[in-house]
Protein backbone atom coordinates (compact mmCIF):
# COMPACT_ATOMS: atom_id res chain seq x y z
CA UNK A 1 0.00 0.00 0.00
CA UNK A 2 1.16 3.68 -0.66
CA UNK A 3 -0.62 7.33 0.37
CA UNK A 4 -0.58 9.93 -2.22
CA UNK A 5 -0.99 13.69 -0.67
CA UNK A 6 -2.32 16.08 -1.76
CA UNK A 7 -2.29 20.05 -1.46
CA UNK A 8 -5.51 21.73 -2.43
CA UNK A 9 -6.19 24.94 -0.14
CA UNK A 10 -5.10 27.26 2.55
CA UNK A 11 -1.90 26.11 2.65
CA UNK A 12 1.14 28.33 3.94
CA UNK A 13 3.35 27.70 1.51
CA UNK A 14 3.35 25.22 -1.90
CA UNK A 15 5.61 22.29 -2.27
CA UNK A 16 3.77 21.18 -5.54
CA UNK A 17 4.62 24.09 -7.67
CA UNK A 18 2.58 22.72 -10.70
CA UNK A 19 -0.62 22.67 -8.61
CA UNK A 20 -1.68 19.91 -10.71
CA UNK A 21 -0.64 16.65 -8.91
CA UNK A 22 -0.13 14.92 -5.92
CA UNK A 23 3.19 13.91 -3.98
CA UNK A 24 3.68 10.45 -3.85
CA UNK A 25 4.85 9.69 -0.02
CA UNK A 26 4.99 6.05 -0.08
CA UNK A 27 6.06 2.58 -1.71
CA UNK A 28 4.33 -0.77 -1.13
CA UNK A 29 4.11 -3.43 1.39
CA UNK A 30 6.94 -5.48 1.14
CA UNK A 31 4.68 -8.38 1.40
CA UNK A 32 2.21 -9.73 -1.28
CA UNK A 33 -0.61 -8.46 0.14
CA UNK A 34 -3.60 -8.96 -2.57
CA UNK A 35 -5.65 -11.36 -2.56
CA UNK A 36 -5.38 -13.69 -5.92
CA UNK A 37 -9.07 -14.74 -6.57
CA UNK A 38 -11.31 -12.19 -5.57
CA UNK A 39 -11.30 -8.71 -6.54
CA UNK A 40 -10.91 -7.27 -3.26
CA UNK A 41 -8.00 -5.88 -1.80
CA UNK A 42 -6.05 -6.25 1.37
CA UNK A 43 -4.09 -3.91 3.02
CA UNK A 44 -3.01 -5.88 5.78
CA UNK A 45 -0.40 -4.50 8.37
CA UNK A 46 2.11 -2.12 8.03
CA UNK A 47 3.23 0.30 4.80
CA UNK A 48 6.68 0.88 2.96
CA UNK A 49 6.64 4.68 2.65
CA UNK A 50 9.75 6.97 1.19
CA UNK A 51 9.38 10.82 1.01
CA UNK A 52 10.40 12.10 -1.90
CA UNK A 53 11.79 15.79 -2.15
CA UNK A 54 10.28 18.29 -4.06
CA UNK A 55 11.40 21.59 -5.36
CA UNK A 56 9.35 25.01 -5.47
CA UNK A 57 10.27 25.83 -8.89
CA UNK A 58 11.23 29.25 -8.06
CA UNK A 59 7.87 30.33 -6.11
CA UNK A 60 9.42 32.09 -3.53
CA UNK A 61 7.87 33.99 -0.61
CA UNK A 62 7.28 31.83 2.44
CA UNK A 63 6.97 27.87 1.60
CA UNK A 64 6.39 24.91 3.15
CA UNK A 65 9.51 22.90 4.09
CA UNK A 66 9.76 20.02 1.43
CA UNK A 67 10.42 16.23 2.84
CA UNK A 68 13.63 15.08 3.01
CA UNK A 69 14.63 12.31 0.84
CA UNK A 70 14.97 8.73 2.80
CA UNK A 71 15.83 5.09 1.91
CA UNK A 72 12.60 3.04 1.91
CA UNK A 73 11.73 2.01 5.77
CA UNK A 74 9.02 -0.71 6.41
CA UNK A 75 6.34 -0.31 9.03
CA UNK A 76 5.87 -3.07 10.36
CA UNK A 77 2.11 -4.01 12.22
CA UNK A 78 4.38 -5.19 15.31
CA UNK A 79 2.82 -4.13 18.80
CA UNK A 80 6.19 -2.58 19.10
CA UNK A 81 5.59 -0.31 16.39
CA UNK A 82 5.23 3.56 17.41
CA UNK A 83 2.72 6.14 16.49
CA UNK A 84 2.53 8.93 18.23
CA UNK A 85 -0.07 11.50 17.03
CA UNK A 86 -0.16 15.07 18.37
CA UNK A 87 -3.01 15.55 19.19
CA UNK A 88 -4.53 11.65 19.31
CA UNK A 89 -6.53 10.59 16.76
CA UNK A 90 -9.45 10.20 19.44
CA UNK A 91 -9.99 13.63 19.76
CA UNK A 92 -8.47 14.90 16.10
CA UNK A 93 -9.83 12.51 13.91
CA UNK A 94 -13.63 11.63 12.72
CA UNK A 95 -14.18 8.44 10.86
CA UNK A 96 -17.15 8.70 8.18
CA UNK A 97 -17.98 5.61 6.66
CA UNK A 98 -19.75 5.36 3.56
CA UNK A 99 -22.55 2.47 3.50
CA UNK A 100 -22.37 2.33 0.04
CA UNK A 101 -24.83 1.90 -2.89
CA UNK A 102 -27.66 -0.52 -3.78
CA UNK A 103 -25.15 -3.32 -4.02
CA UNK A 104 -25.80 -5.04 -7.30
CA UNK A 105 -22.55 -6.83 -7.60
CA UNK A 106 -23.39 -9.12 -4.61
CA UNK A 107 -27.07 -9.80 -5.23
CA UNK A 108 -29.53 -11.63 -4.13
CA UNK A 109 -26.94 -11.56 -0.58
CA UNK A 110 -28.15 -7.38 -1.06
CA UNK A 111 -31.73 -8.25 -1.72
CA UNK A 112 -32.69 -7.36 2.15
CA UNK A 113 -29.97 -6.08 3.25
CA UNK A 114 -27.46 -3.25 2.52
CA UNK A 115 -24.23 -4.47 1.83
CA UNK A 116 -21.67 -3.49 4.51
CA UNK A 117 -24.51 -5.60 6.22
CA UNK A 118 -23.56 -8.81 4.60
CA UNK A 119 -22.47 -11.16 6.80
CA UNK A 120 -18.71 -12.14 7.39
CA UNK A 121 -18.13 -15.18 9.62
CA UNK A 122 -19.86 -15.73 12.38
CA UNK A 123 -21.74 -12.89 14.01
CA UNK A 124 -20.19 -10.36 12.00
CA UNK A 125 -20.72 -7.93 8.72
CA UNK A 126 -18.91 -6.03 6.16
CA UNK A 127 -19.41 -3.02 8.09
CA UNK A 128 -17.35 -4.81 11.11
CA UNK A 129 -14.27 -4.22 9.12
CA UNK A 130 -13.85 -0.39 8.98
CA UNK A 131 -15.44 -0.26 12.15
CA UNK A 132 -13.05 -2.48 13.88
CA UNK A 133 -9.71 -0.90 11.90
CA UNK A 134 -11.04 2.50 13.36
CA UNK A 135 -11.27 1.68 17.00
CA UNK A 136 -7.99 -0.23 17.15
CA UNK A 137 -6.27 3.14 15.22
CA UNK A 138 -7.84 4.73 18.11
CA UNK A 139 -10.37 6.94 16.06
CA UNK A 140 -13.36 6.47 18.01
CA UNK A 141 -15.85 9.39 16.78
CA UNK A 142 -17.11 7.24 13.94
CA UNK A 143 -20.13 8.11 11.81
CA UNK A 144 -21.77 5.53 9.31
CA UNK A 145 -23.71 7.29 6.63
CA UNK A 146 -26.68 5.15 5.16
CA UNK A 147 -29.83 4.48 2.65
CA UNK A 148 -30.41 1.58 0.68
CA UNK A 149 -31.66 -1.56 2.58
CA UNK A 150 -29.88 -0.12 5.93
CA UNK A 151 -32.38 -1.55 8.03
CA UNK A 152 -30.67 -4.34 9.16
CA UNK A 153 -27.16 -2.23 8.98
CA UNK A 154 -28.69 -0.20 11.44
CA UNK A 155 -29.98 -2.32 13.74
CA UNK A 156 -26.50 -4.20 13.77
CA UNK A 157 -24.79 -1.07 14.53
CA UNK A 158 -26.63 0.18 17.21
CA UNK A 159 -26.84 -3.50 18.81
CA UNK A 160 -22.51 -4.20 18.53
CA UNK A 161 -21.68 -1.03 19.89
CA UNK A 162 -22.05 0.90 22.60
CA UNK A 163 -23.69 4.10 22.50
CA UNK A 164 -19.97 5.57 24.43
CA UNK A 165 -17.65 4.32 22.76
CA UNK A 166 -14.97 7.16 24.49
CA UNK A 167 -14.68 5.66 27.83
CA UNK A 168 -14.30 7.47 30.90
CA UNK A 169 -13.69 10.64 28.70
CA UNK A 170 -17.15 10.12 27.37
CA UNK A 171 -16.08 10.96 23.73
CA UNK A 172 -16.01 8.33 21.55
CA UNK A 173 -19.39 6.90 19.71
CA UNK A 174 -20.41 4.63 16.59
CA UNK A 175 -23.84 6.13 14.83
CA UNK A 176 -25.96 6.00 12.03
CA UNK A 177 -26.54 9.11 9.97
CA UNK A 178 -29.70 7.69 7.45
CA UNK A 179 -30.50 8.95 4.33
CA UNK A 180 -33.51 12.34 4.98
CA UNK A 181 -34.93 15.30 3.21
CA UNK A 182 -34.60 18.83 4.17
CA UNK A 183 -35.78 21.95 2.78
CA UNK A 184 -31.93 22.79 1.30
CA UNK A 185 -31.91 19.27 0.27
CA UNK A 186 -34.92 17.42 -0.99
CA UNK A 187 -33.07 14.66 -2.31
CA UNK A 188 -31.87 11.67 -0.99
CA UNK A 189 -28.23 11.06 -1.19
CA UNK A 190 -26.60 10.77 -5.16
CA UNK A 191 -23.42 9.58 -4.52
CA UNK A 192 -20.44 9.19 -1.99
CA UNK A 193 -19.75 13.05 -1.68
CA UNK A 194 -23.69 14.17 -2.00
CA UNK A 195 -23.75 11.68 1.16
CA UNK A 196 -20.68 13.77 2.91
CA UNK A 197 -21.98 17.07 1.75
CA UNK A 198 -25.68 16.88 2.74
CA UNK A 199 -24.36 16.02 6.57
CA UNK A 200 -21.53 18.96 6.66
CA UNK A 201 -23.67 20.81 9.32
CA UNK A 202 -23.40 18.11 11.29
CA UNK A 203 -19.97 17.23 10.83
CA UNK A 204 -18.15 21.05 10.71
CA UNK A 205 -19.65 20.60 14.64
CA UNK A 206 -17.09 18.33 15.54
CA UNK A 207 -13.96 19.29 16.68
CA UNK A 208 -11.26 18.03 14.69
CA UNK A 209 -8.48 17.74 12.24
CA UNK A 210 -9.11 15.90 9.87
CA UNK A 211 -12.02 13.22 8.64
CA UNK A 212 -10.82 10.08 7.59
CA UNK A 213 -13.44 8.90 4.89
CA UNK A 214 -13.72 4.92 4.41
CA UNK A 215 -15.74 2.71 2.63
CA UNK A 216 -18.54 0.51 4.70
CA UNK A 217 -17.72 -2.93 2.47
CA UNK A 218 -14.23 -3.22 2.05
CA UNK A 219 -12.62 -6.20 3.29
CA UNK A 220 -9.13 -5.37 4.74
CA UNK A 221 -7.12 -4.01 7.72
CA UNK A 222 -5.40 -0.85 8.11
CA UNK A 223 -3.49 1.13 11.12
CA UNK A 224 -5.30 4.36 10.30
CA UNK A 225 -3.40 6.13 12.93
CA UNK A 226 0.39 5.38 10.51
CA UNK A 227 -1.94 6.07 7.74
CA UNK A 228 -2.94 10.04 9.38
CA UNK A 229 0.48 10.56 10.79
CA UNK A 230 1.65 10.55 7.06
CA UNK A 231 -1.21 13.05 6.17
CA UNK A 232 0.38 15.31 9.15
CA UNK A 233 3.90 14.75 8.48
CA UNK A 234 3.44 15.99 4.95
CA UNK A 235 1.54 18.72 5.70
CA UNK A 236 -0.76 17.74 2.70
CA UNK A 237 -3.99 18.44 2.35
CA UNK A 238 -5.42 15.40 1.34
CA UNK A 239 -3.99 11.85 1.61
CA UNK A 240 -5.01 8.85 -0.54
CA UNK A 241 -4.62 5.06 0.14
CA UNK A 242 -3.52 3.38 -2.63
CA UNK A 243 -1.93 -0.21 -4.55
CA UNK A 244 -0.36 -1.36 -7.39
CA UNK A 245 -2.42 -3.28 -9.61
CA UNK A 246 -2.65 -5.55 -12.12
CA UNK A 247 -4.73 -5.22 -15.99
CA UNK A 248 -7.64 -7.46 -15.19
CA UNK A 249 -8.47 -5.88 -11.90
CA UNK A 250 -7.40 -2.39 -12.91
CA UNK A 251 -11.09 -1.36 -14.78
CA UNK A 252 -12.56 -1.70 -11.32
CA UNK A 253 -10.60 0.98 -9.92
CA UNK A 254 -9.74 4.79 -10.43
CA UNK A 255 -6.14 5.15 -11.37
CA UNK A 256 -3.83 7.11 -10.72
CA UNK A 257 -0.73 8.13 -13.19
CA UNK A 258 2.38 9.76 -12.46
CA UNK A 259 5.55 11.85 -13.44
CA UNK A 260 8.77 11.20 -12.85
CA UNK A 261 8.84 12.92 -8.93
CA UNK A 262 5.84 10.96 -8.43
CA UNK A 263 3.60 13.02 -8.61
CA UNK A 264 -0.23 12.64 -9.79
CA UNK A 265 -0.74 14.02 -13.03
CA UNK A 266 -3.62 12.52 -14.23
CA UNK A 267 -6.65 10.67 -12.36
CA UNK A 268 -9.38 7.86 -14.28
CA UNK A 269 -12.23 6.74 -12.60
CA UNK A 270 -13.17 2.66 -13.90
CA UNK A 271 -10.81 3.60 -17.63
CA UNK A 272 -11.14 0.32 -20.28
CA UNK A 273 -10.08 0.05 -23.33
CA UNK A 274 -7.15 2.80 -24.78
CA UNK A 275 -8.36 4.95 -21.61
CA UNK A 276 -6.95 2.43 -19.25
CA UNK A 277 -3.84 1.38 -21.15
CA UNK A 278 -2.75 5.33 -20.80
CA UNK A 279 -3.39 4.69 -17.67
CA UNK A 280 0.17 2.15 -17.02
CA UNK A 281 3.32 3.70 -15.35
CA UNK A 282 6.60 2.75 -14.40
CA UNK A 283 5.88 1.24 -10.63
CA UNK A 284 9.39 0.46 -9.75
CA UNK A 285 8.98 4.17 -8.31
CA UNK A 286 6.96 2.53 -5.86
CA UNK A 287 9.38 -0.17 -4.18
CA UNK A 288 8.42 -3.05 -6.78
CA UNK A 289 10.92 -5.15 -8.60
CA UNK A 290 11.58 -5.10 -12.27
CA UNK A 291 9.05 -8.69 -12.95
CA UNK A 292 6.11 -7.47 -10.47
CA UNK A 293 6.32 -3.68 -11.48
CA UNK A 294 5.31 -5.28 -15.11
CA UNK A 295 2.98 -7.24 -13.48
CA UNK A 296 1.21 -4.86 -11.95
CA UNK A 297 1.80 -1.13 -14.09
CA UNK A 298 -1.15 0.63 -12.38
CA UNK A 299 -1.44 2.91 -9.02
CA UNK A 300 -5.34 1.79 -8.20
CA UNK A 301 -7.36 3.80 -5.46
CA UNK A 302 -8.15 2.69 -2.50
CA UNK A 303 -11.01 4.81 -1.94
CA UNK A 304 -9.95 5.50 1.77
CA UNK A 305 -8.89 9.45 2.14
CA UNK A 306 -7.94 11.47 5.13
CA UNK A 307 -8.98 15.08 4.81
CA UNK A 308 -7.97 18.05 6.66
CA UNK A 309 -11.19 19.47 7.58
CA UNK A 310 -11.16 22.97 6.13
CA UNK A 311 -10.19 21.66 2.53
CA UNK A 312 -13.16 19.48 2.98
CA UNK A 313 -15.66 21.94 3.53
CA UNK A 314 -13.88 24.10 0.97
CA UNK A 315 -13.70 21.28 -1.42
CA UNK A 316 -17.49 20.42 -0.99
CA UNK A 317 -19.35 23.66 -0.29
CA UNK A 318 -16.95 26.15 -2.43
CA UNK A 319 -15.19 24.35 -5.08
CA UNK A 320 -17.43 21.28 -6.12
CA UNK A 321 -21.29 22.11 -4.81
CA UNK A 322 -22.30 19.74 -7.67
CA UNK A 323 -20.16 16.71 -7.20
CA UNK A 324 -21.94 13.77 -6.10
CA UNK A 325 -18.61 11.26 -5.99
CA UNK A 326 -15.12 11.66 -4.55
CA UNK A 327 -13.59 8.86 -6.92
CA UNK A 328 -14.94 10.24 -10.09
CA UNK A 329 -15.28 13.66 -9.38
CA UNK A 330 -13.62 15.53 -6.21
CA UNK A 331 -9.97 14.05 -6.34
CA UNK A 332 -9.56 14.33 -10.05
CA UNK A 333 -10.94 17.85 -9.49
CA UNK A 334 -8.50 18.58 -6.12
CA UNK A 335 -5.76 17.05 -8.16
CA UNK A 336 -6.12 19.66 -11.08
CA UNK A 337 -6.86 22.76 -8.91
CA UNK A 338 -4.13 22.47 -6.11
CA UNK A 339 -4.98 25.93 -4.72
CA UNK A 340 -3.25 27.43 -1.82
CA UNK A 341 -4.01 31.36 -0.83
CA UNK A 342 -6.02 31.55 -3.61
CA UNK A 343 -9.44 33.38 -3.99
CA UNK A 344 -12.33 31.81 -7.18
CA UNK A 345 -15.76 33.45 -7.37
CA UNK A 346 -18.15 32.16 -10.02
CA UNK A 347 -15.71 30.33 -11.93
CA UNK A 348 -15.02 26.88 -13.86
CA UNK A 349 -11.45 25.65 -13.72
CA UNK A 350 -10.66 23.31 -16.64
CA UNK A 351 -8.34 19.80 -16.33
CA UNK A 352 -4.84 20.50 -15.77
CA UNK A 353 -5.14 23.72 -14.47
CA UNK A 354 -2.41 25.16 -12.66
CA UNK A 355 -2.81 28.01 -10.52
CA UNK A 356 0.45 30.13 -8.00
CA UNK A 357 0.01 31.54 -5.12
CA UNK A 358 -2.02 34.80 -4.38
CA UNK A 359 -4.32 34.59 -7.54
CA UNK A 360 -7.73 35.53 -7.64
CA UNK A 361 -10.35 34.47 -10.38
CA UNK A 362 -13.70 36.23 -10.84
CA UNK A 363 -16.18 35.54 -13.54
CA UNK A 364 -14.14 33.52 -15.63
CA UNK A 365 -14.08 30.72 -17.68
CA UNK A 366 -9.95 28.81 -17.26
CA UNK A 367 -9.80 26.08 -19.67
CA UNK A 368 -6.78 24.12 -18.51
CA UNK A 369 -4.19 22.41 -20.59
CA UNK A 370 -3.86 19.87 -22.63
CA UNK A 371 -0.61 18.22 -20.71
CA UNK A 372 1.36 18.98 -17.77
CA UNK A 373 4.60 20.57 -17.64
CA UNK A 374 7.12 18.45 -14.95
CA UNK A 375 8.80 20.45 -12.19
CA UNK A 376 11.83 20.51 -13.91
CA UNK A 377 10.77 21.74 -17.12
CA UNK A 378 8.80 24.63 -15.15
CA UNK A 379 12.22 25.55 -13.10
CA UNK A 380 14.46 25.30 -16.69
CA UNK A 381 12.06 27.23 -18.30
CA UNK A 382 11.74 29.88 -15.37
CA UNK A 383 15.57 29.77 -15.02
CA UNK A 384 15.60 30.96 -18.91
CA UNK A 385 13.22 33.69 -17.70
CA UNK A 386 10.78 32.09 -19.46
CA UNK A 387 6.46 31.57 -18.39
CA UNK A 388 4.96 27.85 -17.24
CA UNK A 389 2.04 26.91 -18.15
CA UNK A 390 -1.30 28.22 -16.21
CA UNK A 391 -1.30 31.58 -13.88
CA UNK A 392 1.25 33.15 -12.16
CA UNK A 393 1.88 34.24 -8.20
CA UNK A 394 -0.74 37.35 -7.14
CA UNK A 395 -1.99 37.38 -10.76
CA UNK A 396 -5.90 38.82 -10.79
CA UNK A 397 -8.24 37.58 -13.56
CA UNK A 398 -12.10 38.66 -14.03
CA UNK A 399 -14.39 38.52 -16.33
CA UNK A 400 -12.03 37.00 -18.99
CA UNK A 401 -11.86 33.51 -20.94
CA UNK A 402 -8.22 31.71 -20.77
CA UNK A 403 -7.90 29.65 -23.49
CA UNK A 404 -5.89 26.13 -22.93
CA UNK A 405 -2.19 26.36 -22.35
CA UNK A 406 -1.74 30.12 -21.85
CA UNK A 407 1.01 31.22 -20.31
CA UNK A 408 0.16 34.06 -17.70
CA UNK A 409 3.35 35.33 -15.66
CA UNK A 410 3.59 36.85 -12.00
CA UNK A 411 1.44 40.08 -11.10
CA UNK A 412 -0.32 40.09 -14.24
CA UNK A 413 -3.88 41.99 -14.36
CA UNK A 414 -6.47 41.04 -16.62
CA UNK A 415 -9.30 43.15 -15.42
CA UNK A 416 -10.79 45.38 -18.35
CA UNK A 417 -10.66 48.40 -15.88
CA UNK A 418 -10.95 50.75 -18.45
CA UNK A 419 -14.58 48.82 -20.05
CA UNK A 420 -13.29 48.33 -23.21
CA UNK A 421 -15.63 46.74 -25.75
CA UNK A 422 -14.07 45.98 -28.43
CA UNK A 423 -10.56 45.09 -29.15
CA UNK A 424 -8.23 42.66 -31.57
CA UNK A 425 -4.76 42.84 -29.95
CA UNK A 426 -3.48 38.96 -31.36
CA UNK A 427 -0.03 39.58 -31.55
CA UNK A 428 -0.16 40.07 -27.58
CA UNK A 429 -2.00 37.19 -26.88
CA UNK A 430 -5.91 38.41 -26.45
CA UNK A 431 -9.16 40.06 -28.05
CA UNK A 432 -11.76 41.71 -26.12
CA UNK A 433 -15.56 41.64 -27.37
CA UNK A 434 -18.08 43.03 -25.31
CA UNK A 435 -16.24 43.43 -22.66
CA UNK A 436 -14.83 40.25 -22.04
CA UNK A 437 -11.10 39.65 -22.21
CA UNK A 438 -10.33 36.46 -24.20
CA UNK A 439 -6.54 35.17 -23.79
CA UNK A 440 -6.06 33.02 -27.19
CA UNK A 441 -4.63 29.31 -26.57
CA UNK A 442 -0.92 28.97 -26.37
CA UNK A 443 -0.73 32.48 -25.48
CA UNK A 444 2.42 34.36 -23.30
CA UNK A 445 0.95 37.05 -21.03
CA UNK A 446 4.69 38.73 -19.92
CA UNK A 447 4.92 38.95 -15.64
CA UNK A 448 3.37 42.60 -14.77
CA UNK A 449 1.09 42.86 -17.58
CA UNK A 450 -1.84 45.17 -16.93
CA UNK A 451 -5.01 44.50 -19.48
């Protein structure tokens, strides 16, 4: 297993200075860990991690302090293995588990039933699993979002576990948030994030860190607490479990490519065909050997995420009101944006947008890129005094179309302040009409440009 980080808001200072991927922090277990007849997944014990260094590319200012560069160190799941979270996950950390959809895939087993409520030898279900890796990581303020067939689910819940679940301290419960209407809602829940959103009133009440988001009917075990110390130790923003994987399980996954850093530069929800072939990379980066890197050329989600709890709300209220799903729609969306002490009112970010420090985007449509420019092509090209792809440090953009791969420097202005209607200025990289500034694709807007 590996966590990918990510840096999406609010953030002191940028260590990803393309905005547009994730660090890799990790390798993989040094044991084979996947199970070689079913399509589920274990992540059983401890994790190889290795922090990778990464540069600023020349963003200057104040900036977060990048992680040092380390051999590969296994953690093993010995009793003598240390974690040591400041503050403790009891009191930082809330565990929302998703109880998933109508469960198709295992029918009739979901006819009654939902299906973290299948059962799972002896007196146990599904739901037992994420449940059980939660209390012994010591995150015991646990939520379990339901709504198809929870009956059962529920009744299981509320019967297996206490109503205190915090001990003396009186902190620590397991409950059922079902499905409802409400006037801002009306709807029941349309997907994984919907679920998440549509209980954020609820949630923003507790005080904590981060949420640690799990799925209610996967079958593994995890020390979440290793799994959140990684989140803090890399300051990120948002952490992803993940494994290498092989072809015929891959479709069943989002996947996750990479550059040569290791970082995230493109994410696939389910790909087949062409769409998951682009989807191979080079997994030695990871730990593997030469023979099971070729096995296994894909970096498949987990679907388990640890969130710092601002950049949720951001990501859910702010960003993404519309998502419904986090696989398909808010971390391929995170992933692209990467904000940090940046300001976007009314606005639709394209793919592979990248986006400095300081900016602010009103009223305007920013269609991306077609591909991503590494970190060391960005800090040649700036070392040439040349422009990267996407927007510049304390740049301010309204009311203004950016066509795909412009180039917009440091301080630049693209404001209209002056109302002009009309205007064909090609040769420096934009027309106005009726008002609106349009920045041609492959344009270079020069640092301290004022339009």
């Amino acid at each position: 297993m590996m966590m990918i980080q990510s840096g999406i808001n609010n953030a002191t200072a940028n260590p990803l200075s393309s905005f547009a991927a994730s660090q890799i922090f990790g390798g993989c277990h040094e044991r084979n860990i996947l199970l070689k007849k079913t399509n589920a997944s274990t992540a059983a014990g401890g994790v190889t991690h290795r922090k990778i260094s990464l540069s600023n590319g020349g963003n200057g200012g104040s900036r977060r302090r990048s992680p040092d560069v380390v051999c590969p160190k296994a953690v093993s799941d010995s009793s003598y293995s240390q974690t040591c979270l400041d503050p403790d996950a009891s009191n930082s950390v809330l565990g929302i588990i998703l109880g998933g959809g109508a469960g198709t895939r295992l029918y009739p087993l979901t006819k009654k039933r939902a299906k973290p409520a299948v059962p799972l030898g002896a007196n146990y279900r599904l739901i037992d699993i994420p449940v059980s890796n939660c209390l012994n990581s010591n995150v015991s303020k646990i939520y379990v979002l339901t709504q198809f067939n929870s009956a059962s689910l529920n009744r299981h819940l509320s019967r297996a576990y206490a109503s205190n679940m915090g001990g003396y301290k009186n902190e620590g419960f397991v409950e059922v948030l079902a499905a409802q209407q409400s006037p801002e809602n009306p709807d029941w829940f349309q997907g994984t994030a919907d679920a998440v959103r549509q209980y954020l009133w609820l949630l923003e009440e507790q005080n904590v860190l981060e949420f640690l988001v799990l799925a209610g009917d996967h079958l593994y075990r995890m020390d979440y607490e290793k799994f959140i110390q990684a989140h803090r130790e890399s300051d990120a923003d948002i952490t992803v479990a993940a494994l290498p994987m092989d072809e015929k399980r891959a479709t069943a996954f989002g996947l996750m490519k990479i550059d040569e850093e290791g970082r995230i530069i493109e994410f696939s929800e389910k790909p087949k065909g062409e769409k998951l072939q682009a989807m191979k990379v080079d997994t030695t980066i990871l730990g593997l050997d030469d023979k099971r890197a070729k096995e296994m050329p894909f970096i498949a989600s987990m679907g388990i995420y640890v969130f710092s709890k601002n950049v949720m709300l951001d990501l859910l209220r702010e960003k993404f009101p519309k998502a419904n799903d986090f696989g398909s729609e808010v971390i391929p969306g995170a992933t692209s944006i990467g904000l940090r002490n940046c300001k976007i009112h009314h606005s639709v970010i394209g793919l592979r947008s990248c986006i400095s420090d300081g900016v602010i985007i009103e009223d305007t449509l920013l269609m991306g890129a077609d591909y991503y420019e590494t970190d060391t092509d960005r800090r040649l090209l700036e070392a040439k005094g040349g422009v990267s792809i996407g927007i510049g440090k304390n740049t301010h953009i309204r009311r203004a179309i950016i066509d795909k791969n412009a180039r917009i420097g440091d301080d630049v202005k693209i404001l209209n302040k002056d109302n002009v209607e009309e205007t064909a200025r090609e040769t420096d990289g934009y027309f106005i009409k009726s008002g609106i500034v349009t920045v041609i694709k492959d344009a270079l807007i020069p640092s301290g440009t004022v339009i």
